[in-house]
PDB file of N, CA and C in Angstrom:
ATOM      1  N   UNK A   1      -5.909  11.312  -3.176  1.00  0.00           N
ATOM      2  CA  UNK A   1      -4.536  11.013  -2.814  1.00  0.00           C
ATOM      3  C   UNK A   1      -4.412   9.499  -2.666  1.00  0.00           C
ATOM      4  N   UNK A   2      -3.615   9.006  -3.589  1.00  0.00           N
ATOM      5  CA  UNK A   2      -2.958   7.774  -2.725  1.00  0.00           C
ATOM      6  C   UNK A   2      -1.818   7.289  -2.137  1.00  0.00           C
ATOM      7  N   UNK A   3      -1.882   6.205  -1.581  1.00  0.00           N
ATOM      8  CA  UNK A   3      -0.719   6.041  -0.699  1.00  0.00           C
ATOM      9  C   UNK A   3       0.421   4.640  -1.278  1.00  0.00           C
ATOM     10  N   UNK A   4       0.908   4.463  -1.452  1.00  0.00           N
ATOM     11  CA  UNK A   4       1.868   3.485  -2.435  1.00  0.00           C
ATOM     12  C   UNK A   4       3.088   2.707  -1.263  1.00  0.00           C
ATOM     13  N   UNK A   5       2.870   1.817  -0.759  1.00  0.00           N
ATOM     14  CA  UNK A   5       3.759   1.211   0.361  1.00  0.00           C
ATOM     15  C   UNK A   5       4.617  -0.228  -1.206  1.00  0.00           C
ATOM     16  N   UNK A   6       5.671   0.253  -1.356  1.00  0.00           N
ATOM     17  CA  UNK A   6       6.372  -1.194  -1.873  1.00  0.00           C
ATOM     18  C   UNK A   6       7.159  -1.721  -0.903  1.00  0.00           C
ATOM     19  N   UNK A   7       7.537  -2.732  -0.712  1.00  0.00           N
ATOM     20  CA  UNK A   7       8.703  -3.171   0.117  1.00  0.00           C
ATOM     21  C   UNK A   7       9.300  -4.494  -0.337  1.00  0.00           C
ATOM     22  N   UNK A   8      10.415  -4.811   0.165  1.00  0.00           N
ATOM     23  CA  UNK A   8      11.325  -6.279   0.109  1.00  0.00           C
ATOM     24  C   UNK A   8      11.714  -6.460   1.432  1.00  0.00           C
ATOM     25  N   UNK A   9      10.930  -7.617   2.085  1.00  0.00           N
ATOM     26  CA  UNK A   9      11.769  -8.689   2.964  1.00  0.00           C
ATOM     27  C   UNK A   9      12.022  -9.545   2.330  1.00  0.00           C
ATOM     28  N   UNK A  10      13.007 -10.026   3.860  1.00  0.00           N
ATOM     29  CA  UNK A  10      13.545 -10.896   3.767  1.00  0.00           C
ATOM     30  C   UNK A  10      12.991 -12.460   3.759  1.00  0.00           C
ATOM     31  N   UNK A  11      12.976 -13.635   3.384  1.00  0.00           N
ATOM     32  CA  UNK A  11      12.109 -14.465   3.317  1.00  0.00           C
ATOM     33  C   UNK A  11      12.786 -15.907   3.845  1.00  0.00           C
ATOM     34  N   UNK A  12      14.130 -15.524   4.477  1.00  0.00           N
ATOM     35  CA  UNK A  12      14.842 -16.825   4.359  1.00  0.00           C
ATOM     36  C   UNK A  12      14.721 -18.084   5.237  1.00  0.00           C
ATOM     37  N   UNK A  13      14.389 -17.414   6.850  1.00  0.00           N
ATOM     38  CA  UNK A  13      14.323 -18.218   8.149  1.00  0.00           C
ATOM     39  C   UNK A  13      12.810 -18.039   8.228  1.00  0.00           C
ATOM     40  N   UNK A  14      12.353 -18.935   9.245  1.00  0.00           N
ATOM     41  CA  UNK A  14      10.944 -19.195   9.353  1.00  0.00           C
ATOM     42  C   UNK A  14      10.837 -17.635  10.380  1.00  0.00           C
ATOM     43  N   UNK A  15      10.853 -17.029  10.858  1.00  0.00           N
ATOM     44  CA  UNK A  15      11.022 -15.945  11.973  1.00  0.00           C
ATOM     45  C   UNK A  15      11.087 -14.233  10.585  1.00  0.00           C
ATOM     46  N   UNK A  16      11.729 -14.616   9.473  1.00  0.00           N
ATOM     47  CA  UNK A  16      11.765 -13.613   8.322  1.00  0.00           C
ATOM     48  C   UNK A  16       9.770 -13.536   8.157  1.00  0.00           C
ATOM     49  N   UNK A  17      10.233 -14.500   7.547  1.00  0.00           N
ATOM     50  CA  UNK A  17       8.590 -15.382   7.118  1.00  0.00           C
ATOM     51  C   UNK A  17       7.515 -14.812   7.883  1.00  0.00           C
ATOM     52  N   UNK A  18       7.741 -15.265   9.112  1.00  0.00           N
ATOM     53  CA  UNK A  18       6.291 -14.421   9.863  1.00  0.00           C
ATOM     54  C   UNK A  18       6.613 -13.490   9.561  1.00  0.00           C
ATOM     55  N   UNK A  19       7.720 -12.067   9.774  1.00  0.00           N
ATOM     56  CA  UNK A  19       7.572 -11.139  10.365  1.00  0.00           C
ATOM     57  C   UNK A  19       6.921 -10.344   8.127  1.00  0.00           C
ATOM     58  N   UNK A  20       7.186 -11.107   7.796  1.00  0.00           N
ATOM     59  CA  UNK A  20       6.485 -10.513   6.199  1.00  0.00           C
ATOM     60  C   UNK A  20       5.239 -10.802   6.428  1.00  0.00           C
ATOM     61  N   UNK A  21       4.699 -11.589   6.844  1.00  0.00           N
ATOM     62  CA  UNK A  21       2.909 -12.092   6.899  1.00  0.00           C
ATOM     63  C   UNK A  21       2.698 -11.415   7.554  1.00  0.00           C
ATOM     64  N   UNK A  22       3.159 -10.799   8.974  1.00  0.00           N
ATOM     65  CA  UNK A  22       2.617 -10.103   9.751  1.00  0.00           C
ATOM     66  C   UNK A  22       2.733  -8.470   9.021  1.00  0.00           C
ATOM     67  N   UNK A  23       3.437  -8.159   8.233  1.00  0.00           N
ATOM     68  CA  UNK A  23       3.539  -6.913   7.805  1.00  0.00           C
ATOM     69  C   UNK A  23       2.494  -7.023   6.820  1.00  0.00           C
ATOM     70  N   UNK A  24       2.620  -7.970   5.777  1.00  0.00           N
ATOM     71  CA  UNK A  24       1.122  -8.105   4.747  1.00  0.00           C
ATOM     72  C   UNK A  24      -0.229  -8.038   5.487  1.00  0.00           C
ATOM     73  N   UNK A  25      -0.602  -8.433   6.458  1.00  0.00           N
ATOM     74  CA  UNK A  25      -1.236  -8.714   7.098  1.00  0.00           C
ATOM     75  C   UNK A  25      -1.874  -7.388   7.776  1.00  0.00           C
ATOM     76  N   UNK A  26      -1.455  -6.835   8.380  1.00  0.00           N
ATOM     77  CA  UNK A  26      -1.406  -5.706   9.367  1.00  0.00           C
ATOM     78  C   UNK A  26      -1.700  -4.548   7.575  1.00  0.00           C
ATOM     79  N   UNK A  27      -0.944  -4.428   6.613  1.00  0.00           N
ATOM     80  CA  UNK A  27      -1.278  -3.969   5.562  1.00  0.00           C
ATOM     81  C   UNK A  27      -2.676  -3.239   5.033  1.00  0.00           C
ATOM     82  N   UNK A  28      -3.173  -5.102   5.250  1.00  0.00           N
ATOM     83  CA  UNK A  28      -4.448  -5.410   4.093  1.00  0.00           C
ATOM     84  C   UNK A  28      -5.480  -5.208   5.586  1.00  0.00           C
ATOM     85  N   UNK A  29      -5.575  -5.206   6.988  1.00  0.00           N
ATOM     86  CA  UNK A  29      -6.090  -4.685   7.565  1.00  0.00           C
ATOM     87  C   UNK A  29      -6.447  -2.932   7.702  1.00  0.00           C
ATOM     88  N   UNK A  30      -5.033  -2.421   7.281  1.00  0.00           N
ATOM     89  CA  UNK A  30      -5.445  -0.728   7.032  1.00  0.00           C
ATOM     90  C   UNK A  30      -6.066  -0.269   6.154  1.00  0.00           C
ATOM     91  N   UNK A  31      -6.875  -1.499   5.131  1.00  0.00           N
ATOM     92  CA  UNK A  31      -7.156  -0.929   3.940  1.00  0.00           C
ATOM     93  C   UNK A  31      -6.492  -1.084   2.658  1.00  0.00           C
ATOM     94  N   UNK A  32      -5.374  -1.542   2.340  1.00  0.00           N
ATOM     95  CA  UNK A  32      -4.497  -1.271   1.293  1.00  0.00           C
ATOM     96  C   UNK A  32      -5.033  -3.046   0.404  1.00  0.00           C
ATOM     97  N   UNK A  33      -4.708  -2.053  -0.855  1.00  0.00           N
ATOM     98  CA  UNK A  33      -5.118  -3.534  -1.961  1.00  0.00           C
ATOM     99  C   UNK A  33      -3.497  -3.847  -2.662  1.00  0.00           C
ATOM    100  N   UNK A  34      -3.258  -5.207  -2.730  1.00  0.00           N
ATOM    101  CA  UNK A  34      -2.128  -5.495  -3.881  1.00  0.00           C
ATOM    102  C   UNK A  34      -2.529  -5.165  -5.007  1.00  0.00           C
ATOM    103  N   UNK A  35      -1.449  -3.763  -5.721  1.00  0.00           N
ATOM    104  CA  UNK A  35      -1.409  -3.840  -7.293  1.00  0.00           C
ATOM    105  C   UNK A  35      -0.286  -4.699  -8.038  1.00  0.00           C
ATOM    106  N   UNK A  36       0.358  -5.188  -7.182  1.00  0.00           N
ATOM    107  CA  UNK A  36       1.468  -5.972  -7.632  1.00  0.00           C
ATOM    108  C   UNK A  36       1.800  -7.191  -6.693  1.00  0.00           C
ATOM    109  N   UNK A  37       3.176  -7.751  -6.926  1.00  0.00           N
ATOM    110  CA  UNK A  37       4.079  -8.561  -5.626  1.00  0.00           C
ATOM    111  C   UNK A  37       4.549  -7.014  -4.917  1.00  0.00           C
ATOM    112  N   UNK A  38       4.272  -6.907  -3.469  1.00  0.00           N
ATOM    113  CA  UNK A  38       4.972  -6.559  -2.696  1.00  0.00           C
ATOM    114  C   UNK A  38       4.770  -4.904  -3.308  1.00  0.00           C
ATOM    115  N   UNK A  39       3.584  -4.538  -3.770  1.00  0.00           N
ATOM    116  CA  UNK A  39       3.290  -3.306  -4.243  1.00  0.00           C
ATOM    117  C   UNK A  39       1.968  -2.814  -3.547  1.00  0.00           C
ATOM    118  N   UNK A  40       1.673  -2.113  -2.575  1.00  0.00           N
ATOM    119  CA  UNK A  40       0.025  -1.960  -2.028  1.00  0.00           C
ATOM    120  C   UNK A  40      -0.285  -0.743  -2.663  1.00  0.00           C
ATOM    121  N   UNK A  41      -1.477  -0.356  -2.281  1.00  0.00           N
ATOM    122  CA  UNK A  41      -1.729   0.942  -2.408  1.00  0.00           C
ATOM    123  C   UNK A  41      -3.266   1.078  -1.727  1.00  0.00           C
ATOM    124  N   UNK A  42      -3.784   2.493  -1.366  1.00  0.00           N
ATOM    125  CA  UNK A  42      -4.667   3.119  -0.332  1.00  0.00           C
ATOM    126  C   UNK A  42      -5.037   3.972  -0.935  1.00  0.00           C
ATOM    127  N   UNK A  43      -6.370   3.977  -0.449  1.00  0.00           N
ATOM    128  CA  UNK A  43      -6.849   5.550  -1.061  1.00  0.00           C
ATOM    129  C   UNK A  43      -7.267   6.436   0.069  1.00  0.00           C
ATOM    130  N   UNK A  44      -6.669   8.017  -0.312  1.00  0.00           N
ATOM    131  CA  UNK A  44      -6.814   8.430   1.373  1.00  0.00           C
ATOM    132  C   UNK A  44      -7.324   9.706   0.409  1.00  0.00           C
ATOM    133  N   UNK A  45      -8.236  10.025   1.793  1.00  0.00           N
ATOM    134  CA  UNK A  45      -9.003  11.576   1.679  1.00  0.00           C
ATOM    135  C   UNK A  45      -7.890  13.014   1.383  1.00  0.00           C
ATOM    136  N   UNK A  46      -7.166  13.134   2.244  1.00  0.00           N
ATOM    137  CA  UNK A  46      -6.055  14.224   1.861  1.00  0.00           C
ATOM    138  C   UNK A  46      -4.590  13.687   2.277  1.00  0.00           C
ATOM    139  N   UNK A  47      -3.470  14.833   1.720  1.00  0.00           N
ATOM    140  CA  UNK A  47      -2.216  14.594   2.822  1.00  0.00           C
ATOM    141  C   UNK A  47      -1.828  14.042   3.807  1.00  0.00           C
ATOM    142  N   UNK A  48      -2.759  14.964   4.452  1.00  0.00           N
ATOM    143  CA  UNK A  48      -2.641  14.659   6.225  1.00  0.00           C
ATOM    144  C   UNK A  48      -3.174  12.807   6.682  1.00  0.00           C
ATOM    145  N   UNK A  49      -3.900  12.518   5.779  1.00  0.00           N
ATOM    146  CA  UNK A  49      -4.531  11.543   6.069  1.00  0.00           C
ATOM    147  C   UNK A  49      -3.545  10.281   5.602  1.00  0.00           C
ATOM    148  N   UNK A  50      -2.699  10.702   4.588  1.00  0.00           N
ATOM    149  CA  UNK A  50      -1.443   9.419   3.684  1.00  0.00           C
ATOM    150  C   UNK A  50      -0.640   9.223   4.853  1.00  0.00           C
ATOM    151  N   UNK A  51      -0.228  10.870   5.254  1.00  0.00           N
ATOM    152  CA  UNK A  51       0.757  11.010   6.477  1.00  0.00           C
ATOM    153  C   UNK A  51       0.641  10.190   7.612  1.00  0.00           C
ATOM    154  N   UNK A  52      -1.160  10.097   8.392  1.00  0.00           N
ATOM    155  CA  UNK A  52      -1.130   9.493   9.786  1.00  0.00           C
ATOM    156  C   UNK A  52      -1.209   8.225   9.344  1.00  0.00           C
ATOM    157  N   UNK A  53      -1.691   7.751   8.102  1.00  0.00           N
ATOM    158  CA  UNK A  53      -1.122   6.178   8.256  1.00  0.00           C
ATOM    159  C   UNK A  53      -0.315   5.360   7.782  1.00  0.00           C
ATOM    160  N   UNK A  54       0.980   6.478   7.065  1.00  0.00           N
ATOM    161  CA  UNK A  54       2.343   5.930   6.903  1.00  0.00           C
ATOM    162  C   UNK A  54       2.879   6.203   8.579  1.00  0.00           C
ATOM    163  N   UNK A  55       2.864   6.979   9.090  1.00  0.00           N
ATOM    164  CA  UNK A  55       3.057   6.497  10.518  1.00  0.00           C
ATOM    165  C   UNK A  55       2.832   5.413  11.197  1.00  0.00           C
ATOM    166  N   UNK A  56       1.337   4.997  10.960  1.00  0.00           N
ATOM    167  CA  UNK A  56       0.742   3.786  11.311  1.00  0.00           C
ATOM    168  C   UNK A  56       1.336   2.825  10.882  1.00  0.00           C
ATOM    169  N   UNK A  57       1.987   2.463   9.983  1.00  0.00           N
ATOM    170  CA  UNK A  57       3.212   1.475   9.127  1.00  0.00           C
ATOM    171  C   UNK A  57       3.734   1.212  10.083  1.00  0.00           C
ATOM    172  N   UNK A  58       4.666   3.078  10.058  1.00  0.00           N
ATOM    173  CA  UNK A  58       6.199   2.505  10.622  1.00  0.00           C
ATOM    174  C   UNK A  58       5.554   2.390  12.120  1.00  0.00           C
ATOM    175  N   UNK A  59       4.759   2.012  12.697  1.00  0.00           N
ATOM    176  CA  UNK A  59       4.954   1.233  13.601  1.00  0.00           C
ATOM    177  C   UNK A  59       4.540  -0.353  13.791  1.00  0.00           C
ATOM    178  N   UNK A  60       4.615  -1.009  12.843  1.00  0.00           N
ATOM    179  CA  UNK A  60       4.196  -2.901  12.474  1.00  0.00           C
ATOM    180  C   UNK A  60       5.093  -3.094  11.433  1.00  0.00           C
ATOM    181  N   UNK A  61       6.451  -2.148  10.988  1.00  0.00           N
ATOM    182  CA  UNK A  61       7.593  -2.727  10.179  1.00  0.00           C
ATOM    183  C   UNK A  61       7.939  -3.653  10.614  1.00  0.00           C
ATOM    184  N   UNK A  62       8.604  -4.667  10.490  1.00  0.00           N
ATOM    185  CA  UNK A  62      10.001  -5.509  10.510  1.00  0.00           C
ATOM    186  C   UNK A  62      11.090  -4.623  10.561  1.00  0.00           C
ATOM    187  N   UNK A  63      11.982  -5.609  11.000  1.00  0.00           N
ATOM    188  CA  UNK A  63      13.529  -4.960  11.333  1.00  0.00           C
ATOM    189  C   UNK A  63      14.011  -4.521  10.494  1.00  0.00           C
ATOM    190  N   UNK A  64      14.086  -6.026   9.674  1.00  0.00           N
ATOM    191  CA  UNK A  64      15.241  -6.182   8.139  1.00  0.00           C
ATOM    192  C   UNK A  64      14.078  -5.659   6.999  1.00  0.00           C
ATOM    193  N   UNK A  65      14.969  -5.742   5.786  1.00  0.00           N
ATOM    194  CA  UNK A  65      14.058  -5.459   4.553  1.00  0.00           C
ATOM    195  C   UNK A  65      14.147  -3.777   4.343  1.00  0.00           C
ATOM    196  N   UNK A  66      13.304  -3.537   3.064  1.00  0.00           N
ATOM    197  CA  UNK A  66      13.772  -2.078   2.550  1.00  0.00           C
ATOM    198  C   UNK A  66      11.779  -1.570   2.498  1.00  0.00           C
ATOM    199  N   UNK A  67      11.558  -0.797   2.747  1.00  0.00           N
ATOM    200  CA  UNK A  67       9.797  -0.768   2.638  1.00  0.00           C
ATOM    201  C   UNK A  67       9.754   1.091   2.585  1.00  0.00           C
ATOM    202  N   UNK A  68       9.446   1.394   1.265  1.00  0.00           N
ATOM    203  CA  UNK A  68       8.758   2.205   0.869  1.00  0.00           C
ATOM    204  C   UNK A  68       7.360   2.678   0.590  1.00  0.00           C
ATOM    205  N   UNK A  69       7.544   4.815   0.734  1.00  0.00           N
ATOM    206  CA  UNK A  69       6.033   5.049   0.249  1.00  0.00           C
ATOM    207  C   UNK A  69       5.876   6.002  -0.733  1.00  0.00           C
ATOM    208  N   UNK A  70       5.121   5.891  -1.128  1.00  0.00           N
ATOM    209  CA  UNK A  70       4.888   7.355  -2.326  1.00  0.00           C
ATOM    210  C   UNK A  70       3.712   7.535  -1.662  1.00  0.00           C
ATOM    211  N   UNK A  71       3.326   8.992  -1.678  1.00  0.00           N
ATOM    212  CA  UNK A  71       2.410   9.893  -1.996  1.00  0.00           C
ATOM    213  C   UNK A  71       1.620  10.349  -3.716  1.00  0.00           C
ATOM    214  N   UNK A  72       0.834  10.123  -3.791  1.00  0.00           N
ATOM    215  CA  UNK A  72       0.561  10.336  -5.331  1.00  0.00           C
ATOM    216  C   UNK A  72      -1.069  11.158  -5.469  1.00  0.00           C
ATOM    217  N   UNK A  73      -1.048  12.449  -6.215  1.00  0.00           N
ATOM    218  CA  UNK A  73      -2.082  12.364  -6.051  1.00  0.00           C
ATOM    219  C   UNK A  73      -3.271  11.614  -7.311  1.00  0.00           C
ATOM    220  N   UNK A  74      -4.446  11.433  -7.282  1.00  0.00           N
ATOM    221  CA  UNK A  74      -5.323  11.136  -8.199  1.00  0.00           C
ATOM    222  C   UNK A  74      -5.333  11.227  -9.416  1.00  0.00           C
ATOM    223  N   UNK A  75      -4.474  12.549  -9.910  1.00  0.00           N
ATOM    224  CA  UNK A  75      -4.937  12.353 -10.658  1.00  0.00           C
ATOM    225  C   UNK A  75      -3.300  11.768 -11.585  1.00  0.00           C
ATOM    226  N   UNK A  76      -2.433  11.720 -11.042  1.00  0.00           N
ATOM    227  CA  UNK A  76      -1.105  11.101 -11.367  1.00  0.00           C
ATOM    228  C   UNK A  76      -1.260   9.309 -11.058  1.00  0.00           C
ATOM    229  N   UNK A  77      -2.343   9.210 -10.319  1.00  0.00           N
ATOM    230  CA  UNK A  77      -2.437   7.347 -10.356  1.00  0.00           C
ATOM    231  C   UNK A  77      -2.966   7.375 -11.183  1.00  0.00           C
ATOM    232  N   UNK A  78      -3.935   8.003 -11.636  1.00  0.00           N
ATOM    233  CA  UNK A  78      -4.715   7.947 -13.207  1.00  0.00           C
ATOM    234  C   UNK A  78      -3.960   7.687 -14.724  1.00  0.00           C
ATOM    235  N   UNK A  79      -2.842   8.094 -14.341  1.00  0.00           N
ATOM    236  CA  UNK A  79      -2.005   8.436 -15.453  1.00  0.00           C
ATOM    237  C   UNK A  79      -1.043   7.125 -15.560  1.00  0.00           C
ATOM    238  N   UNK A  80      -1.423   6.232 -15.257  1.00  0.00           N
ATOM    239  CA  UNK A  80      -0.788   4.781 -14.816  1.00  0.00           C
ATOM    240  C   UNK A  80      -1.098   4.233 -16.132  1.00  0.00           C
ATOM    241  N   UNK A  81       0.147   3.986 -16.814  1.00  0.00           N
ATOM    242  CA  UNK A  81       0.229   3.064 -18.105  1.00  0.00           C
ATOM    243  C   UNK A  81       0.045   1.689 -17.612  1.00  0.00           C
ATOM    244  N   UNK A  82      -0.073   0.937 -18.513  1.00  0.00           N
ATOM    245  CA  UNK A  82      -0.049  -0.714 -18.410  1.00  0.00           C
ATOM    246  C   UNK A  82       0.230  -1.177 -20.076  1.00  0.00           C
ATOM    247  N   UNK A  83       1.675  -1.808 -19.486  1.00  0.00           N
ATOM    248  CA  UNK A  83       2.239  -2.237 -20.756  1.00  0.00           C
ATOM    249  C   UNK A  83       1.857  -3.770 -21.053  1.00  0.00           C
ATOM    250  N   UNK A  84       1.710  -4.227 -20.238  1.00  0.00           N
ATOM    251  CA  UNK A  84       1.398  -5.619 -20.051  1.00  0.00           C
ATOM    252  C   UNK A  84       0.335  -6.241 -18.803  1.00  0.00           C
ATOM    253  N   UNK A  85      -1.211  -6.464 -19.657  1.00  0.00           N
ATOM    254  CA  UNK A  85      -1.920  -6.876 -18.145  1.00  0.00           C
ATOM    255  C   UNK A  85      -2.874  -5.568 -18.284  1.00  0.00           C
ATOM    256  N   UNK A  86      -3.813  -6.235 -17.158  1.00  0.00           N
ATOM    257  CA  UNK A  86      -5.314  -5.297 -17.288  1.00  0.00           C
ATOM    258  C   UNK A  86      -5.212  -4.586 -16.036  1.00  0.00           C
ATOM    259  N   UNK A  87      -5.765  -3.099 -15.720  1.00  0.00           N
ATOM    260  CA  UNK A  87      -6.083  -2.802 -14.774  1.00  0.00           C
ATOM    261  C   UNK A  87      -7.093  -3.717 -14.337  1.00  0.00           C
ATOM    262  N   UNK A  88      -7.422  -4.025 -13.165  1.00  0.00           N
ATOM    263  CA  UNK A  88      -8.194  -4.637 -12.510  1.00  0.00           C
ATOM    264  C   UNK A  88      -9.774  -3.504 -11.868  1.00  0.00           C
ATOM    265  N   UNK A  89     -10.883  -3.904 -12.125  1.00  0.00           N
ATOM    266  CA  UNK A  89     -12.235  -2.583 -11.989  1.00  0.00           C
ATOM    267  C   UNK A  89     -12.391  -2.862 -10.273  1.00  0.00           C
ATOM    268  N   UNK A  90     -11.701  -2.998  -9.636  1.00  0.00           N
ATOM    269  CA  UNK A  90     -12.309  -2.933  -8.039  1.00  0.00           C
ATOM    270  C   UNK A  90     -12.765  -2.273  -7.630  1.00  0.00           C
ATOM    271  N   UNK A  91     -13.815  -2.254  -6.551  1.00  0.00           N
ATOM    272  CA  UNK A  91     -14.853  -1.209  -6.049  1.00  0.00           C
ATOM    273  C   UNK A  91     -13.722  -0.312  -4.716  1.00  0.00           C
ATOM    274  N   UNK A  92     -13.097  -1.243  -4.283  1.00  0.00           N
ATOM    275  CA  UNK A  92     -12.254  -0.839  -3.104  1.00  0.00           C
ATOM    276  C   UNK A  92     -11.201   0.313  -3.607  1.00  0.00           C
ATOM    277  N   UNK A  93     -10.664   0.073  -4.475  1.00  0.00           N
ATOM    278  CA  UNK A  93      -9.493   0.720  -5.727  1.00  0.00           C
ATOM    279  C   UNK A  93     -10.408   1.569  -6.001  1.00  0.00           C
ATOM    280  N   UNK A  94     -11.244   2.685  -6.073  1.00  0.00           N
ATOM    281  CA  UNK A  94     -12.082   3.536  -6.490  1.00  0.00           C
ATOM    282  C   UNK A  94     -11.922   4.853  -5.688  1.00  0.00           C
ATOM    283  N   UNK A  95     -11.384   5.769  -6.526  1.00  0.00           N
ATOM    284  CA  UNK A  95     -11.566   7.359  -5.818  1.00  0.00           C
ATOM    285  C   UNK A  95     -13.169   7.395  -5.749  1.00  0.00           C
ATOM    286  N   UNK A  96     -14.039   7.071  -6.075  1.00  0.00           N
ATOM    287  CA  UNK A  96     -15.278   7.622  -5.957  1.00  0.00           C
ATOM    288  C   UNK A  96     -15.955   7.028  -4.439  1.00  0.00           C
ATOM    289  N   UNK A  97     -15.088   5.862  -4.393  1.00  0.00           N
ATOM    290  CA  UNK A  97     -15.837   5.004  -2.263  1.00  0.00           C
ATOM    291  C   UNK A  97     -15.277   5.996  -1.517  1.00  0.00           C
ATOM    292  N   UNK A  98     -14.454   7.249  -2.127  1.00  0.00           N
ATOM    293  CA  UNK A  98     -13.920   7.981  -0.739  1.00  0.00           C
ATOM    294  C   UNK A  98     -15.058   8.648  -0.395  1.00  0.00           C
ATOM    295  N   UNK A  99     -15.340   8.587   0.917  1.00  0.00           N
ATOM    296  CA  UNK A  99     -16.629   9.564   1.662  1.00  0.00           C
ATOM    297  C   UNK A  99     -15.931  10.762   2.282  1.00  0.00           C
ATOM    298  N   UNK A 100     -15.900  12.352   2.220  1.00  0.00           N
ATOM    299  CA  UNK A 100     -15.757  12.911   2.743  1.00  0.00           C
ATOM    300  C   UNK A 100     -16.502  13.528   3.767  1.00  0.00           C
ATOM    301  N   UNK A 101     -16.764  13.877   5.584  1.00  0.00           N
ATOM    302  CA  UNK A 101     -17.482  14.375   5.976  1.00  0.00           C
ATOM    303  C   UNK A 101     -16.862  15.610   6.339  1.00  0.00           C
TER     304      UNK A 101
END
């Protein structure tokens, strides 16, 4: 399963500004890698597991701004065209680092 957070803040006042670093930030601490601008994504063991830490989000949102998630499973991220540009081989980006106990 993965987890797909896109979003748009706002970037205009210095106070916008932090509160986007602090959301990138807080992000790339849960784990999540940039596949894009303002595109993350996670790799989670099941459902339940996308679920408790899109919760975990919505609590280090910002006010303003629009911030989305998808649910996707494996084998539908697999199925990810690229019209332009390389997938990138990351070890982190890997269904296979998931450990199940």
């Amino acid at each position: 399963m993965r987890l797909l957070v896109m979003f748009d803040l706002p970037t205009e006042t210095s106070l916008e500004r932090k509160a986007y670093r602090h959301f990138r930030k807080a992000l790339l601490n849960e784990g999540f890698l940039m596949i894009q601008y303002s595109v993350y994504v996670r790799v989670c063991v099941s459902k339940q597991s996308a679920q408790f830490i899109e919760n975990r989000i919505a609590g280090f949102t910002p006010e303003d701004g629009l911030i989305q998630t998808l649910m996707v499973t494996e084998q539908q991220y697999n199925k990810m065209h690229f019209l332009v540009g390389e997938s990138k081989d990351d070890v982190r980006n890997s269904a296979e680092r998931t450990l199940i106990l």
